[in-house]
Protein backbone atom coordinates (compact mmCIF):
# COMPACT_ATOMS: atom_id res chain seq x y z
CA UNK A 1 0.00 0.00 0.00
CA UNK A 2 1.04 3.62 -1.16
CA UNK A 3 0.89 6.38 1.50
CA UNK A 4 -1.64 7.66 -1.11
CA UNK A 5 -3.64 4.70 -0.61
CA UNK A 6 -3.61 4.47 2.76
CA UNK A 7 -4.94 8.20 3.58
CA UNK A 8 -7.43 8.11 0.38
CA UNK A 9 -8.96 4.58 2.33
CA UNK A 10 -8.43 6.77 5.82
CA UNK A 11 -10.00 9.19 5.00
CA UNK A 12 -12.97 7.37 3.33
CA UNK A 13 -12.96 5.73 7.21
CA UNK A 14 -13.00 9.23 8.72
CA UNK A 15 -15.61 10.17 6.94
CA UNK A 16 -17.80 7.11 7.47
CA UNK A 17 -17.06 7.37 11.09
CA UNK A 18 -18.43 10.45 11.51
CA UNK A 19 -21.59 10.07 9.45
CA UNK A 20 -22.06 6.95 11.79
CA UNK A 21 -21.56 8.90 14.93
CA UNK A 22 -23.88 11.57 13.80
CA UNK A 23 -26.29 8.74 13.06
CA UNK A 24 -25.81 7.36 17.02
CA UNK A 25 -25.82 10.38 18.37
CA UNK A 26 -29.10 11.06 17.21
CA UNK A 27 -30.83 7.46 17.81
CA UNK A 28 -29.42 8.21 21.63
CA UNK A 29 -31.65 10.97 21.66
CA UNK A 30 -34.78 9.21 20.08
CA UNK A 31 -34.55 6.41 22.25
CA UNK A 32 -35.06 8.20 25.21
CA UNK A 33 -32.05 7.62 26.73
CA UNK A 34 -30.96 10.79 28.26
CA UNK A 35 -33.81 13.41 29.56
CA UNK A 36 -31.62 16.56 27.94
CA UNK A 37 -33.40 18.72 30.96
CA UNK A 38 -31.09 17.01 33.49
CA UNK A 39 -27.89 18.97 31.34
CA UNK A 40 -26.25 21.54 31.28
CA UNK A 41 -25.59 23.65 28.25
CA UNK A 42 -22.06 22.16 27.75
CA UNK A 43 -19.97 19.48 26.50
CA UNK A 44 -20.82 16.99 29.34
CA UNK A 45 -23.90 15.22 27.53
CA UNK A 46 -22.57 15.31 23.95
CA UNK A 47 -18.96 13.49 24.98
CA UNK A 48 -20.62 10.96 27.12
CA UNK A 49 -23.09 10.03 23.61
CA UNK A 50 -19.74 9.94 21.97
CA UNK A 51 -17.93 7.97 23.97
CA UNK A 52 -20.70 5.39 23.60
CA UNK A 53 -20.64 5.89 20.27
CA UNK A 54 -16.92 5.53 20.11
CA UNK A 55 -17.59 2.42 22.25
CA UNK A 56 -19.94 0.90 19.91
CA UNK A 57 -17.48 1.33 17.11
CA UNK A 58 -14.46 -0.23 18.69
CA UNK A 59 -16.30 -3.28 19.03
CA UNK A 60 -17.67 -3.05 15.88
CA UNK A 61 -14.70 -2.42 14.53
CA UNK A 62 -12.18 -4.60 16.19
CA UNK A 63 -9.88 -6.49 14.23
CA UNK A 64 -11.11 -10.10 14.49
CA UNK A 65 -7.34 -11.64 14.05
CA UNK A 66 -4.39 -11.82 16.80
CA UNK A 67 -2.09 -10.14 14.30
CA UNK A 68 -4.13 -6.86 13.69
CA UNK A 69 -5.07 -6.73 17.29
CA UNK A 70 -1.11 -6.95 17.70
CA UNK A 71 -0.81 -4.13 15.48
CA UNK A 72 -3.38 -2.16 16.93
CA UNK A 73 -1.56 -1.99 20.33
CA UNK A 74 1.63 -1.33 18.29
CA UNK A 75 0.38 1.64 16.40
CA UNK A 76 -1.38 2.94 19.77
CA UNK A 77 1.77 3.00 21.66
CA UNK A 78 3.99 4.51 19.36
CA UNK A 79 1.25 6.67 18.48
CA UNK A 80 1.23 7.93 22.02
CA UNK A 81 4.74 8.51 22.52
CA UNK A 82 4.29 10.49 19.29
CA UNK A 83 2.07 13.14 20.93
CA UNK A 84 3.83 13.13 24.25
């Protein structure tokens, strides 16, 4: 795989991602969930619906084989000490 390749298919992922999120977050608030007059006008409510969101994806998402799981951790760490 070309770094071309791999950020065209990224973002194609990003984008997907996000459409799905959009698509939880609003099914969280259909379903009755959360009663949005127990917020506050901040970020509190919308990061918890994200998180689950996020939570539902991971194990949506998760790579099925010991090897990609592997790499997963891999890229995590040294994606980490990256940022630090």
């Amino acid at each position: 795989m070309t770094k071309a390749q791999f950020r065209k298919k990224y973002k194609e992922l990003v984008k997907r991602t996000a459409k799905l999120l959009e698509m939880f977050g609003e099914s969280a608030l259909k379903s009755g969930a959360v009663d949005l007059n127990n917020w506050s006008d901040d970020y509190r409510l919308p990061k918890v619906i994200l998180t689950a969101g996020l939570q539902d994806m991971h194990s949506a998402w998760r790579p099925l084989n010991d090897n990609d799981r592997k790499e997963v951790v891999n890229v995590h760490i040294m994606t980490i000490f990256d940022h630090a």
